[in-house]
Protein backbone atom coordinates (compact mmCIF):
# COMPACT_ATOMS: atom_id res chain seq x y z
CA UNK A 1 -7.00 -58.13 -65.14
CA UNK A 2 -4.62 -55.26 -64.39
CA UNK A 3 -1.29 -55.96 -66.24
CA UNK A 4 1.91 -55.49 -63.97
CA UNK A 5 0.32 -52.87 -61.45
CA UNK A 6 -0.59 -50.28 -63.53
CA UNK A 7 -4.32 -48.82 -63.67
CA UNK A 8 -7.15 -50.53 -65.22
CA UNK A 9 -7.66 -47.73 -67.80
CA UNK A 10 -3.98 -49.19 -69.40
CA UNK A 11 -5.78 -51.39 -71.23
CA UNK A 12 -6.46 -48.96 -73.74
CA UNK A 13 -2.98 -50.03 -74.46
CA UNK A 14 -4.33 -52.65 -76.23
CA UNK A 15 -5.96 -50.04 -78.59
CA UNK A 16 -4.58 -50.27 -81.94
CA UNK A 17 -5.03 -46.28 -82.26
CA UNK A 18 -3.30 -45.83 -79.35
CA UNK A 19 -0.20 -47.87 -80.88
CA UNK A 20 -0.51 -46.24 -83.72
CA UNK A 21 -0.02 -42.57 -81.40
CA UNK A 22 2.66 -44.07 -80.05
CA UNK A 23 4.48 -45.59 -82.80
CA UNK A 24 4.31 -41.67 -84.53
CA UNK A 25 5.31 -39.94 -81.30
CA UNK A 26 8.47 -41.80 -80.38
CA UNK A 27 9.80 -42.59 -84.14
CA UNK A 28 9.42 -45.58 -84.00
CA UNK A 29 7.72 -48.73 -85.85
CA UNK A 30 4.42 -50.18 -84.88
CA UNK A 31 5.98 -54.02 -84.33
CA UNK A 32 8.60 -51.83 -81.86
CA UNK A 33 5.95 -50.00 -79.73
CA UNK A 34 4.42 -53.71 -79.52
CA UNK A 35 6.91 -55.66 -78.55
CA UNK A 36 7.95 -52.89 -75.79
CA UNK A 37 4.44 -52.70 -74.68
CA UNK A 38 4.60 -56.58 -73.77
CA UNK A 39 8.32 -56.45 -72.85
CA UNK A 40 6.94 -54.02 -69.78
CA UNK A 41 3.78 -55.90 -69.24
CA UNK A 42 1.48 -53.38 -70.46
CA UNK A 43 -0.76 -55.37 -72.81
CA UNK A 44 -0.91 -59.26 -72.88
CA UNK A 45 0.14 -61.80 -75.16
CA UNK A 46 -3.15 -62.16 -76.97
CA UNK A 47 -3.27 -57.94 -77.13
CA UNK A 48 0.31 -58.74 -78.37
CA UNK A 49 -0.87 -61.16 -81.13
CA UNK A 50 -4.74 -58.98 -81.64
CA UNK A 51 -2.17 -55.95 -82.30
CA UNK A 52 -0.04 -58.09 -85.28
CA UNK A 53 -3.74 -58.29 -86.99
CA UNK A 54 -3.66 -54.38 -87.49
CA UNK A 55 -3.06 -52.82 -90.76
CA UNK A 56 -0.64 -49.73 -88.45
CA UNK A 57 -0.41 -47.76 -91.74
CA UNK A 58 -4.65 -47.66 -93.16
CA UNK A 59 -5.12 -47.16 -89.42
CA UNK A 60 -2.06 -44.37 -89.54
CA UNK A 61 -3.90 -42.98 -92.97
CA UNK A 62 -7.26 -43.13 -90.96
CA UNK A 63 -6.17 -41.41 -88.00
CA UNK A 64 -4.63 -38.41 -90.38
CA UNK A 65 -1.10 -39.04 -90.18
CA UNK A 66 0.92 -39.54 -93.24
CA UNK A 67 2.20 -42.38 -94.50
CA UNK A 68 4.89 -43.26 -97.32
CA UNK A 69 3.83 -44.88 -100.22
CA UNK A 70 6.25 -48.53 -99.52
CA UNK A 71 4.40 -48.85 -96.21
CA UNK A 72 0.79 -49.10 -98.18
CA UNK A 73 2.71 -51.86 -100.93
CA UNK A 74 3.57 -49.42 -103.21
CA UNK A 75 7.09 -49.25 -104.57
CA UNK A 76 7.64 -47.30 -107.30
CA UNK A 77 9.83 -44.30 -106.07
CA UNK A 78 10.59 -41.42 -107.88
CA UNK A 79 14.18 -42.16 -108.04
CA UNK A 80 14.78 -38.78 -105.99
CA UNK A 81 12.69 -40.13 -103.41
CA UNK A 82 14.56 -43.20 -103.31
CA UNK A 83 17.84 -41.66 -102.52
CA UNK A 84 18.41 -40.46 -98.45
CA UNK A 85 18.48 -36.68 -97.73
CA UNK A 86 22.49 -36.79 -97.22
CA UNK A 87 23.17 -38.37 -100.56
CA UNK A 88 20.80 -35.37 -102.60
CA UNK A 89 22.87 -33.12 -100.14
CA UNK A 90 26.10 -34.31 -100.94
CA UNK A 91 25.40 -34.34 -104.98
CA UNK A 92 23.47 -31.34 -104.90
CA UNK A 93 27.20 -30.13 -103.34
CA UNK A 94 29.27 -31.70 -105.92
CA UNK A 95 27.37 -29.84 -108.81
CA UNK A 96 27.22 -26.59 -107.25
CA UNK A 97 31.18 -26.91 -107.00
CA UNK A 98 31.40 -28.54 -110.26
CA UNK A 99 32.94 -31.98 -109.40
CA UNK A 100 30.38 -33.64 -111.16
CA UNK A 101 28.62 -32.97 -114.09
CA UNK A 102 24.82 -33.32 -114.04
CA UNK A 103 25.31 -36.44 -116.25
CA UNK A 104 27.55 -37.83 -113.93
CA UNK A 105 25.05 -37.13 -111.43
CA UNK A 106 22.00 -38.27 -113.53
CA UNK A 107 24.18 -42.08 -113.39
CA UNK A 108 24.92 -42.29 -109.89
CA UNK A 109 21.13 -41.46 -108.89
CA UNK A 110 19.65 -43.43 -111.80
CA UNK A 111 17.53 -40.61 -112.80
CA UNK A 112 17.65 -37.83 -116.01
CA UNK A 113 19.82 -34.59 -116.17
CA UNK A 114 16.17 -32.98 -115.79
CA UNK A 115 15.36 -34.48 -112.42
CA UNK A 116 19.35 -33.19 -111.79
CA UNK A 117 17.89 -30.13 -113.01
CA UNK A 118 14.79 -29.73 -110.36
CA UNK A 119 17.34 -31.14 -107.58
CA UNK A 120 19.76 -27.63 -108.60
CA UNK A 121 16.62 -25.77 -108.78
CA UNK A 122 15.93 -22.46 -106.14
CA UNK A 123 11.97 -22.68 -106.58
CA UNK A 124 10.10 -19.68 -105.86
CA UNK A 125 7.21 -19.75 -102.99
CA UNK A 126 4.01 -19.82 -104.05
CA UNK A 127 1.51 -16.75 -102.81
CA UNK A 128 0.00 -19.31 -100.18
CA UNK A 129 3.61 -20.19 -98.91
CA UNK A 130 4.54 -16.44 -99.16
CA UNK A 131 1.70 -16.25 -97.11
CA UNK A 132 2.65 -19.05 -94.58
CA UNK A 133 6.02 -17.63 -94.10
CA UNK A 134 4.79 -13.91 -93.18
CA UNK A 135 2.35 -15.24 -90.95
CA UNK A 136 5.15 -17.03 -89.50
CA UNK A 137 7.22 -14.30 -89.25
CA UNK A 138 4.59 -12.11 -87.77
CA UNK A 139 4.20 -14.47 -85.01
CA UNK A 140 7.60 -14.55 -84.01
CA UNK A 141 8.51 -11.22 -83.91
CA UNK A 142 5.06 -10.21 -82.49
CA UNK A 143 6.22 -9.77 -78.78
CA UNK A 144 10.07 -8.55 -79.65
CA UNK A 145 11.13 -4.93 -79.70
CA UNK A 146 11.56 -5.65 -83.92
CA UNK A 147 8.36 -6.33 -84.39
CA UNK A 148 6.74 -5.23 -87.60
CA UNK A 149 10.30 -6.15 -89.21
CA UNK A 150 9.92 -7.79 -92.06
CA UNK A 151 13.58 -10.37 -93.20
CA UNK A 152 14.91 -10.13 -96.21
């Protein structure tokens, strides 16, 4: 059966893989790119309900992408980790202007001063990420008139 007009090869819509593309292309979650997917007639209701029988993040891990450590049952976050990138940011801030102390920071994030530490730390690049970055570097100034000039 063609679903709402569209070609016969949509059906690969039905794909779990190809959800799982999807779902890592637009941002979004896996029960999202579903329920769109049925919302414009593009899969069925029993691709709907085959779809909800699909581990999305094995298949994500599968397919190479990476996936966080909550989506596979796992829990236990390195209190950093737990924390959004704006609240690190806005701590990380506070210390460098001395509003808080790194105990006062350690309590709010509900880690040690030595994870307070790491989050103050400037770590150098390794030689295969000094590497990276001049190879990067390279690249982009390859086809400008400062080519061959290295930052910093």
């Amino acid at each position: 059966m063609n679903c709402g007009g569209w070609p016969a090869n949509s059906r690969r819509l039905a794909n779990p893989a190809t959800v799982v593309h999807l779902q890592r292309h637009f941002g979004v979650s896996f029960a999202t790119i579903r329920v769109r997917l049925l919302q414009e007639k593009l899969i069925t209701q029993s691709d709907f309900d085959a779809l909800a029988e699909t581990s999305p993040s094995r298949l994500a891990r599968a397919l190479g992408y990476r996936v966080h450590a909550a989506d596979m049952g796992s829990y236990d976050l390195h209190p950093l980790a737990a924390q959004p990138t704006w609240i690190l940011l806005l701590v990380r801030a506070a210390l460098q202007r001395s509003v808080i102390t790194p105990g006062d920071a350690a309590e709010v994030l509900g880690t040690s001063t030595e994870e307070i530490r790491q989050l103050l730390a400037h770590p150098r690049p390794t030689d295969d990420e000094r590497r990276a970055q001049q190879d990067l570097e390279d690249a982009a100034f390859a086809n400008h008139s400062c080519a061959g000039h290295r930052l910093g």
